[in-house]
N, C-alpha and C. Protein backbone atom coordinates (compact mmCIF):
# COMPACT_ATOMS: atom_id res chain seq x y z
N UNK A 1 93.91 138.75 197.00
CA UNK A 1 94.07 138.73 195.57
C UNK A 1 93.18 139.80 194.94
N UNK A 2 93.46 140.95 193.86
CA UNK A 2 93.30 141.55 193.44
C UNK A 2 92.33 141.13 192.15
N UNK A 3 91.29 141.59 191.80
CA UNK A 3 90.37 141.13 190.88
C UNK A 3 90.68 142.11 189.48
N UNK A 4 90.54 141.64 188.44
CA UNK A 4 90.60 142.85 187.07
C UNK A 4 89.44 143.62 187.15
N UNK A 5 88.01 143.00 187.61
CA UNK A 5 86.49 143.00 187.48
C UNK A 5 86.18 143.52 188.63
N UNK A 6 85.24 144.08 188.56
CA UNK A 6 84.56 144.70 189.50
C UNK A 6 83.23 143.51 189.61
N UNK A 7 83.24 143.08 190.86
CA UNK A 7 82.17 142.60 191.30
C UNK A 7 80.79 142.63 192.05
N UNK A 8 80.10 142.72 191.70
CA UNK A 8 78.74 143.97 191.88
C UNK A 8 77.53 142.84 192.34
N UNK A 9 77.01 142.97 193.23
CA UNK A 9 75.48 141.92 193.25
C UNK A 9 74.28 142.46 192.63
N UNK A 10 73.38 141.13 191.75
CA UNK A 10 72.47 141.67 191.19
C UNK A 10 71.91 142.98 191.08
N UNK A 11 71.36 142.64 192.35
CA UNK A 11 70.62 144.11 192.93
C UNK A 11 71.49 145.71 192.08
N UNK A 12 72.13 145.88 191.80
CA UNK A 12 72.95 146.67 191.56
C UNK A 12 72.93 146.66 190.10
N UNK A 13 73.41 145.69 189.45
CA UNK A 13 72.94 145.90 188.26
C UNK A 13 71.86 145.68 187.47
N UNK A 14 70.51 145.75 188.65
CA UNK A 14 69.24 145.71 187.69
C UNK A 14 68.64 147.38 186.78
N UNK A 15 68.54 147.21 186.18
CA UNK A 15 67.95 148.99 185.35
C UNK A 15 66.78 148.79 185.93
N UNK A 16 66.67 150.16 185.97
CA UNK A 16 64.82 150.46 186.25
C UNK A 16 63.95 150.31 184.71
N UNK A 17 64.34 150.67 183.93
CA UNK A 17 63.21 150.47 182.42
C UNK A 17 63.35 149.05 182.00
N UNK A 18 64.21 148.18 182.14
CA UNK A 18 64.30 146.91 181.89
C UNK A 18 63.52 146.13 183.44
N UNK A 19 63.29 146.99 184.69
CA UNK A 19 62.51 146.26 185.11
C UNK A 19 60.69 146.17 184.93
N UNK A 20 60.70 147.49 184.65
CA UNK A 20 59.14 147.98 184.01
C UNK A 20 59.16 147.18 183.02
N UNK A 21 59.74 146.89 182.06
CA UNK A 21 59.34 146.22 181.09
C UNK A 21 59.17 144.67 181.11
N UNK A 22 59.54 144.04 182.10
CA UNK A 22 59.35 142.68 182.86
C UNK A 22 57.82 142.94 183.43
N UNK A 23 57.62 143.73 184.34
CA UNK A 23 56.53 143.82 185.18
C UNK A 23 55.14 143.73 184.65
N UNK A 24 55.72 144.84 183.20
CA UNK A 24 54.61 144.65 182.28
C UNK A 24 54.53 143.34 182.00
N UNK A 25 55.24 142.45 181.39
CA UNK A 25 54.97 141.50 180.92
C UNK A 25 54.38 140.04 182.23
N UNK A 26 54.93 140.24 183.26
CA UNK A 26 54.24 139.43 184.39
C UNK A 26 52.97 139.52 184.41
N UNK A 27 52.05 140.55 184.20
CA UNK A 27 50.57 141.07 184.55
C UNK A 27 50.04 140.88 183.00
N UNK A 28 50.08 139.39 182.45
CA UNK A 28 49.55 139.12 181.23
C UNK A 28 47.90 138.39 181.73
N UNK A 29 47.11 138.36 180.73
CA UNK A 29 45.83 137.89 181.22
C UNK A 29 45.99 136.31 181.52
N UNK A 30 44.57 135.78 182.00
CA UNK A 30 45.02 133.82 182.50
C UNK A 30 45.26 133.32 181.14
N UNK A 31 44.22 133.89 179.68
CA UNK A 31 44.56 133.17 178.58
C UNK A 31 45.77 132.99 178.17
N UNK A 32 46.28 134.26 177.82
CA UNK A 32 48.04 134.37 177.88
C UNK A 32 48.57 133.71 179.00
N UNK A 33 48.38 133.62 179.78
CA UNK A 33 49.38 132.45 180.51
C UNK A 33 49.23 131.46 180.51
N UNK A 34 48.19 130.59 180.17
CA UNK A 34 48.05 129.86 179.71
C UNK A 34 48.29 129.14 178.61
N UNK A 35 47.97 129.72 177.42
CA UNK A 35 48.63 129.61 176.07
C UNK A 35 50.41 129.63 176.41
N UNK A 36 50.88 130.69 176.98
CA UNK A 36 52.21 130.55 177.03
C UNK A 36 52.89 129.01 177.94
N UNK A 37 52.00 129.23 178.93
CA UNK A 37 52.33 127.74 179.48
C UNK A 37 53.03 126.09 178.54
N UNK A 38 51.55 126.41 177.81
CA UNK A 38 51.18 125.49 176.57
C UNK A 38 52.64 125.53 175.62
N UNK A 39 53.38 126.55 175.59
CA UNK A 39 54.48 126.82 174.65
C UNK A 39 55.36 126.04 175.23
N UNK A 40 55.53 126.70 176.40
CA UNK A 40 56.95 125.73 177.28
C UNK A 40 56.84 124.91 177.60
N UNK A 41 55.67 123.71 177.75
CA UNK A 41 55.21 122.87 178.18
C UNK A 41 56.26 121.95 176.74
N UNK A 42 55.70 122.40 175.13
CA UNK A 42 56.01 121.71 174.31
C UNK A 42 57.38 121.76 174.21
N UNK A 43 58.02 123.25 174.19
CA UNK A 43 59.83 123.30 174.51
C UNK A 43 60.26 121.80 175.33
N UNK A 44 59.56 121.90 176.23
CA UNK A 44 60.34 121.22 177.40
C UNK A 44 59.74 119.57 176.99
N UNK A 45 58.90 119.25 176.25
CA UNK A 45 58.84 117.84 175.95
C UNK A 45 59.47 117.19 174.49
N UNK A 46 59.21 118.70 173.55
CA UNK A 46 59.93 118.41 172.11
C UNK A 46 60.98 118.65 172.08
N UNK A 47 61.67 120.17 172.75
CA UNK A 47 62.56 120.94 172.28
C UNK A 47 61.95 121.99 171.19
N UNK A 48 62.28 122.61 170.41
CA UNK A 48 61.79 123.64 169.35
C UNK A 48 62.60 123.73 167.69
N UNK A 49 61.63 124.33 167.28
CA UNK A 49 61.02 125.68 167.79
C UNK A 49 59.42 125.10 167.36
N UNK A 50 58.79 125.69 167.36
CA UNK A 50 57.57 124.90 167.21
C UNK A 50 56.33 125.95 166.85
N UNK A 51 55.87 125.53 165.44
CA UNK A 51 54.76 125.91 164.60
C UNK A 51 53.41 126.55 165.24
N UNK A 52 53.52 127.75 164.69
CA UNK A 52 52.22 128.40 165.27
C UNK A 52 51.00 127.95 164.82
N UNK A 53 50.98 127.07 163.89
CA UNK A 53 50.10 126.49 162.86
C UNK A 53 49.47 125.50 163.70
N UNK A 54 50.61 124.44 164.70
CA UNK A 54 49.54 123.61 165.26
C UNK A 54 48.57 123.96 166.46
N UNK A 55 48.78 125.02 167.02
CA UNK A 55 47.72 125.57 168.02
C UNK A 55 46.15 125.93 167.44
N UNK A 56 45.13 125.99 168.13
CA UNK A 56 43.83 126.05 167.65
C UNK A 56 44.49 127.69 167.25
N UNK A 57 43.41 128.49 166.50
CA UNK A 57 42.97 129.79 166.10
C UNK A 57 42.72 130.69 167.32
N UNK A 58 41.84 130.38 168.19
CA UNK A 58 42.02 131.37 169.44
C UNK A 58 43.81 131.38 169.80
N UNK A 59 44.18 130.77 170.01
CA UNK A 59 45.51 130.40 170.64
C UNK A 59 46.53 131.45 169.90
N UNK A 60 46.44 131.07 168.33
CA UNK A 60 47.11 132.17 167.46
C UNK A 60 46.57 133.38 167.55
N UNK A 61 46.29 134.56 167.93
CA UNK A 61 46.34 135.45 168.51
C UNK A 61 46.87 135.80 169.57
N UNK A 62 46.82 135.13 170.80
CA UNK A 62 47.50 134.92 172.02
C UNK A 62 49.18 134.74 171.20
N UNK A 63 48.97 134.24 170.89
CA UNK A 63 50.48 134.15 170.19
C UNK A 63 51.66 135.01 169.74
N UNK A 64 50.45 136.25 169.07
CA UNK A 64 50.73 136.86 167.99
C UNK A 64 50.79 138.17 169.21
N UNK A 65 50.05 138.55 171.04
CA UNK A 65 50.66 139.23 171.47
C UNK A 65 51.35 139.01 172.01
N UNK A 66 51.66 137.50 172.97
CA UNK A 66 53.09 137.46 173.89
C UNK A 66 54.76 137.60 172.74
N UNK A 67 54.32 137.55 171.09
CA UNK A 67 55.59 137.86 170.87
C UNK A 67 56.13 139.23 170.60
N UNK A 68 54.59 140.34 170.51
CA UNK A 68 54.70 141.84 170.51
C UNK A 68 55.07 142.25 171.99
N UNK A 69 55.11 141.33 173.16
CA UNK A 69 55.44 141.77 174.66
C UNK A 69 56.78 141.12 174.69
N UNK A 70 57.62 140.06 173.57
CA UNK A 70 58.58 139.68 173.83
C UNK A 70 58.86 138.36 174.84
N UNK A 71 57.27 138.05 175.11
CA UNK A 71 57.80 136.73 175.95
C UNK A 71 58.36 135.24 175.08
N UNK A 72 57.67 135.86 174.12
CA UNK A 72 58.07 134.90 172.44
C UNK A 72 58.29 135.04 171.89
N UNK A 73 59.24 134.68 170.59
CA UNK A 73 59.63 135.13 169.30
C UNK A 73 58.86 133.89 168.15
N UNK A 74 58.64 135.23 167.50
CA UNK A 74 58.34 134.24 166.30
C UNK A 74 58.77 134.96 165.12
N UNK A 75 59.13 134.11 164.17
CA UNK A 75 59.87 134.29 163.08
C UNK A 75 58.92 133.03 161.88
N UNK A 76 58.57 133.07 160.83
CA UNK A 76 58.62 132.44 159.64
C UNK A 76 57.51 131.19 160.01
N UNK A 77 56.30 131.71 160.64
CA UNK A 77 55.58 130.48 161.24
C UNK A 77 55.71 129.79 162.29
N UNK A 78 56.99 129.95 162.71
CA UNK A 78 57.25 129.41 164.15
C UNK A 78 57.93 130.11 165.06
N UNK A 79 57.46 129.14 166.39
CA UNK A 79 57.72 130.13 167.83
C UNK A 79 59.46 129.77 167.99
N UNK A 80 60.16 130.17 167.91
CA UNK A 80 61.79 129.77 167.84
C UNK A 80 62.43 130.19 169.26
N UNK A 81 61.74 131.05 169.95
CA UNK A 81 62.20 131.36 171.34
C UNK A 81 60.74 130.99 172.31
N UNK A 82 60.89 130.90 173.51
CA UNK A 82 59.92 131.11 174.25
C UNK A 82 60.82 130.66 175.91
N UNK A 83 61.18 132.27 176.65
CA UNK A 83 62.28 132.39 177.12
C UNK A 83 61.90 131.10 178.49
N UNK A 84 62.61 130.87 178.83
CA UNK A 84 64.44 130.60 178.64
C UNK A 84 64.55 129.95 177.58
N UNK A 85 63.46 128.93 177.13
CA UNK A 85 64.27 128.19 176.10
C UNK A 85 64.24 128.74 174.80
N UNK A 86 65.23 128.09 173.90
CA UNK A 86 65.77 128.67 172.69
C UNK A 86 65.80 127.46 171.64
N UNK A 87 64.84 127.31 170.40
CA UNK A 87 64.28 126.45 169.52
C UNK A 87 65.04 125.98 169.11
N UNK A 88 66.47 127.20 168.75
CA UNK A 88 67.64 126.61 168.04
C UNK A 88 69.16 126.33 168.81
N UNK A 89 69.84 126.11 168.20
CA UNK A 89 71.38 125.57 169.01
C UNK A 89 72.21 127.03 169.81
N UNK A 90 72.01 126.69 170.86
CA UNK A 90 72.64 128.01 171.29
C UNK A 90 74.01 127.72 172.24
N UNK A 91 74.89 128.49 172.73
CA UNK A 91 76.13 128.17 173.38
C UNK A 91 75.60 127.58 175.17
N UNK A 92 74.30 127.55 175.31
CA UNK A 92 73.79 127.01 176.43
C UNK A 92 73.34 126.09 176.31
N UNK A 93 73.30 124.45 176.57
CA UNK A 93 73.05 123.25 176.60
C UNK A 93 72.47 123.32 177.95
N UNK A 94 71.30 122.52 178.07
CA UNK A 94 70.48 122.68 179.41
C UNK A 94 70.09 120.90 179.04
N UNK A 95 70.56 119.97 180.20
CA UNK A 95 70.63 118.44 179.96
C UNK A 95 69.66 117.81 181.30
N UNK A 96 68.01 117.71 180.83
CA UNK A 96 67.74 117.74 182.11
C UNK A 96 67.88 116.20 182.69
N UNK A 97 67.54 116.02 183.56
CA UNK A 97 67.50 114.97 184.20
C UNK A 97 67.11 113.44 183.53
N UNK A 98 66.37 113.25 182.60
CA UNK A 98 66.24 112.32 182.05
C UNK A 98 67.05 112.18 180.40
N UNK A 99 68.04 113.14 180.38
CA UNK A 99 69.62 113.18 179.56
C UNK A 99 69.06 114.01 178.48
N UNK A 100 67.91 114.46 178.28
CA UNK A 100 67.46 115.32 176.88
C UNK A 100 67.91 116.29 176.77
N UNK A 101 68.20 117.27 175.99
CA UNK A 101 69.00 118.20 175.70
C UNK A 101 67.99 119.33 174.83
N UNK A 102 68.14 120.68 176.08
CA UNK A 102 67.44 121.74 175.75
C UNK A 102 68.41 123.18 175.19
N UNK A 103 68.60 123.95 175.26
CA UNK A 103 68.99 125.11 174.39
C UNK A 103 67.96 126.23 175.41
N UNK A 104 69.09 126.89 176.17
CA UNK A 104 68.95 128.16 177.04
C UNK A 104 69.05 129.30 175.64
N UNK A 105 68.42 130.64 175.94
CA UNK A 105 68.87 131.58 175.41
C UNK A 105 70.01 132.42 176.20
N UNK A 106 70.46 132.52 177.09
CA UNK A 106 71.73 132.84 177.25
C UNK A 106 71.91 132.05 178.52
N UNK A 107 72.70 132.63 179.23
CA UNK A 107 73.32 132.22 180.43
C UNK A 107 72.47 131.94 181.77
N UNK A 108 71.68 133.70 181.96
CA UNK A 108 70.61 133.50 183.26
C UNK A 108 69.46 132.57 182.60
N UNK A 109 69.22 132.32 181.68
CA UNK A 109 67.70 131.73 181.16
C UNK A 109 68.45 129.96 181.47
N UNK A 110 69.17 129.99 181.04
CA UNK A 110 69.79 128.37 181.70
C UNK A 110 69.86 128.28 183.12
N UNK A 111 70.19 129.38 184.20
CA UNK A 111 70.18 129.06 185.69
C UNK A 111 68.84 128.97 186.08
N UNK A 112 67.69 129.76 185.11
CA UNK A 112 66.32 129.75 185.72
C UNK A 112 65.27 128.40 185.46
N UNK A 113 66.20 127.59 184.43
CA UNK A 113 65.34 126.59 183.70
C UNK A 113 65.17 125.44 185.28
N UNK A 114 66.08 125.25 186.33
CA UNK A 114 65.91 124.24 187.18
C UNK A 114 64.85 124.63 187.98
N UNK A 115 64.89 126.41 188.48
CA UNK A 115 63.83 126.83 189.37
C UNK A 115 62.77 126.67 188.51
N UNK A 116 62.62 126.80 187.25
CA UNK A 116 61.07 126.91 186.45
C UNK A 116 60.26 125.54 186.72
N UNK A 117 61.56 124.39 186.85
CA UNK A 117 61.09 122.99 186.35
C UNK A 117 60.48 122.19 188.04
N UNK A 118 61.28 122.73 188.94
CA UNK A 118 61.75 122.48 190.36
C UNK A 118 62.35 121.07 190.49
N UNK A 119 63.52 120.94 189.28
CA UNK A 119 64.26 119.59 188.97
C UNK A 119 65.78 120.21 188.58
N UNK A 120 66.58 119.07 189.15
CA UNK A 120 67.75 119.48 188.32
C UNK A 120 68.19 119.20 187.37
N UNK A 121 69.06 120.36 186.76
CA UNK A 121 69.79 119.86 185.33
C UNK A 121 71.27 120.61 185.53
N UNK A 122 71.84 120.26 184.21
CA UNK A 122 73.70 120.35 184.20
C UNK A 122 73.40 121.11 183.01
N UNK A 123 74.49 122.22 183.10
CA UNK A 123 74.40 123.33 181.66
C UNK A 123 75.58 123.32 181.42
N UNK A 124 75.88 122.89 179.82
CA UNK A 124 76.71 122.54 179.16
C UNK A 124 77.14 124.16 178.64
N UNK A 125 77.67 124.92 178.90
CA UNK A 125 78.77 125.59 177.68
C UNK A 125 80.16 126.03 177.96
N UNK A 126 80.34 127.08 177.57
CA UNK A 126 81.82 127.26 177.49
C UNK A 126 82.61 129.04 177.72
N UNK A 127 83.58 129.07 178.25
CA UNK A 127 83.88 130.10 178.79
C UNK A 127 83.95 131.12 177.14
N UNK A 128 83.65 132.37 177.16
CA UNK A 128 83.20 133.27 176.17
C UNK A 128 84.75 133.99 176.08
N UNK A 129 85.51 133.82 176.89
CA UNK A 129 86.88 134.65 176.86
C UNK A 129 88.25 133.68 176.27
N UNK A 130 87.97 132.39 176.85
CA UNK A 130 89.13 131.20 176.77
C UNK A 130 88.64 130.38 176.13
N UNK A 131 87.35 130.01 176.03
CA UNK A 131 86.57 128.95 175.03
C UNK A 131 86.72 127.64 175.90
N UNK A 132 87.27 127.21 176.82
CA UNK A 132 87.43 126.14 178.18
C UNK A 132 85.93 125.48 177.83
N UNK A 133 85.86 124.47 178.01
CA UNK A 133 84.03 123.92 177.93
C UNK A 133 83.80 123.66 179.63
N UNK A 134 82.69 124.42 180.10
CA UNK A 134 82.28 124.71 181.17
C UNK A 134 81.16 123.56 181.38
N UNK A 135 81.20 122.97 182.59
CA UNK A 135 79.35 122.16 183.29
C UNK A 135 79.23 122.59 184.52
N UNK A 136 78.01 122.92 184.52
CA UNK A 136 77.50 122.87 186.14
C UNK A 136 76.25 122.10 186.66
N UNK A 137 75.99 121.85 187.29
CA UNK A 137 74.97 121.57 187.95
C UNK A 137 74.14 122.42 188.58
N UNK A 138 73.15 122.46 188.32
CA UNK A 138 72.21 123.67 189.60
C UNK A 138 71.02 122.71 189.19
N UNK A 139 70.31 122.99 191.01
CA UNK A 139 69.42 122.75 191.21
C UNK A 139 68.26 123.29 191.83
N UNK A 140 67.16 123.52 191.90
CA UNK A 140 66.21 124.42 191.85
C UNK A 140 66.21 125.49 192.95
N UNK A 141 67.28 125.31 194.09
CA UNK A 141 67.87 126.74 195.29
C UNK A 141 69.04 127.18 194.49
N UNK A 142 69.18 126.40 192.76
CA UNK A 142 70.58 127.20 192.80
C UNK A 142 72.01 126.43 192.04
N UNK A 143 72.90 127.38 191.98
CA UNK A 143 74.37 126.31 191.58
C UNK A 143 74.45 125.24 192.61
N UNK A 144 74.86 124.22 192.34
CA UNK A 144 75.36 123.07 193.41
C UNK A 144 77.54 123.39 192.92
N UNK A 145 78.09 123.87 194.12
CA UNK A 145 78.93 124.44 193.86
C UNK A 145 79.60 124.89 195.00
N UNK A 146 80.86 125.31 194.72
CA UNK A 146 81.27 126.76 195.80
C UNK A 146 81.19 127.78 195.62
N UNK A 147 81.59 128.60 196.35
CA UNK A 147 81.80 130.36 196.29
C UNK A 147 82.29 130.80 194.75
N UNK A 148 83.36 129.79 193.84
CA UNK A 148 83.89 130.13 193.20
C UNK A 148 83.14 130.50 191.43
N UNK A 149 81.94 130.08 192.02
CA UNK A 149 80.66 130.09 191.22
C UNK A 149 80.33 131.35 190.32
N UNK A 150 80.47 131.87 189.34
CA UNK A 150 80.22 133.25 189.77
C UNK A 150 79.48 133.65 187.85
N UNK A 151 78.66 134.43 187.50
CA UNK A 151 78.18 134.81 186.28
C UNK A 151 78.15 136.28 185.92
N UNK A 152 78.91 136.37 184.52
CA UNK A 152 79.34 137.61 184.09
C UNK A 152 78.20 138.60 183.78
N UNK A 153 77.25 139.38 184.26
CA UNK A 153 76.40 139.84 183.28
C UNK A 153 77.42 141.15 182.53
N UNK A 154 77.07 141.76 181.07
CA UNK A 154 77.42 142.66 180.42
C UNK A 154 76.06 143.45 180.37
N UNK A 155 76.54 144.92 180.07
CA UNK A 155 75.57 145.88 179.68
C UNK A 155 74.74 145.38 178.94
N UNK A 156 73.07 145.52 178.42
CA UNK A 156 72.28 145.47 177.44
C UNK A 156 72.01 146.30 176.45
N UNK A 157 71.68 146.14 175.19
CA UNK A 157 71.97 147.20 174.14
C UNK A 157 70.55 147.72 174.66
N UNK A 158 69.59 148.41 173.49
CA UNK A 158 68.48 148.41 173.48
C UNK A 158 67.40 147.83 173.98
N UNK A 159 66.95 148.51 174.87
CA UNK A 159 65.35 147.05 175.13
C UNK A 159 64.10 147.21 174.27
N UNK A 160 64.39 147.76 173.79
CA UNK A 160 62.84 147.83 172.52
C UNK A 160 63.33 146.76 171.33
N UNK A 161 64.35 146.34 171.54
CA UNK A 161 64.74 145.08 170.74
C UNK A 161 63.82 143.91 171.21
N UNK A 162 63.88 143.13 170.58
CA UNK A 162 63.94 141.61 171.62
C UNK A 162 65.36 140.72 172.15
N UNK A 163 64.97 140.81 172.95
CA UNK A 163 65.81 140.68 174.09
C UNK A 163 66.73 139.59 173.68
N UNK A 164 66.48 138.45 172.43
CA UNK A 164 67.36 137.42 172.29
C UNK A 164 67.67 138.19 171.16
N UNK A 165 67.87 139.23 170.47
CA UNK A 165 68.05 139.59 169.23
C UNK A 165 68.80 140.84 169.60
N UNK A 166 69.35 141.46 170.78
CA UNK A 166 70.02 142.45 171.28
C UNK A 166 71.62 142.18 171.80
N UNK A 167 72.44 141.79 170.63
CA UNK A 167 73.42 141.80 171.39
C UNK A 167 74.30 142.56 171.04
């Protein structure tokens, strides 16, 4: 059977300046990872988006650079992204294991949420071409699935954007 798509493995479509710009952001100090910890820690027990206001004062600074490196967004007092997860309603439903309902920022940030957690969850959305409502399951090696498994990436606009604000 003949495909319309060209099917390509990761490896292939990673950019080199979009990987420098990850690398940078991996080699953040312990405070920053820490503080950021502290972010997803609350994503993942509240959901979001969540007030820069309630962190101590050291913390808000830390704040104020992981969202100039893009590991966070903040908008209007609050942290509204802090990747994978996404503060507000997005076309990715991430349902973890004890039925709560999280909000991926796109597609890969929902496959990474089971490896982040090392638990499984089911991601609720829906095909972007046919609108079909899509679930899967993956669990922290991965889709639980067959071969027939498969995720579209598209080109990226700009990376001096932020990355949930680039489409």
């Amino acid at each position: 059977m003949s495909r319309l798509f060209e099917v390509k493995p990761a490896e292939e479509l990673l950019d080199a300046e979009f990987l420098a710009k990850w690398q940078e952001r991996r080699e953040i100090d312990p405070l920053s990872r820490s503080v950021l910890r502290a972010i997803l820690d609350r994503f993942i027990a509240e959901g979001g988006p969540v007030k820069v206001s309630e962190f101590p004062a050291e913390a808000r600074a830390v704040i104020a650079r992981l969202d100039e490196k893009d590991l966070i967004l903040v908008e209007d007092g609050q942290i509204r992204v802090a990747y994978p997860f996404s503060g507000t309603r997005t076309a990715f439903v991430v349902v973890l294991p004890d039925g709560r309902q999280r909000y991926a920022v796109c597609a890969i940030d929902a496959l990474g949420i089971p490896v982040m957690l090392g638990q499984p969850v089911s991601i609720q959305s829906s095909c972007h071409h046919c609108g079909e409502p899509m679930e899967l399951d993956v669990g922290p090696d991965g889709p639980v699935g067959g071969p027939e498994v498969m995720v579209w990436v598209g080109k990226r606009g700009d990376i001096r954007q932020k990355a949930c604000a680039s489409i």
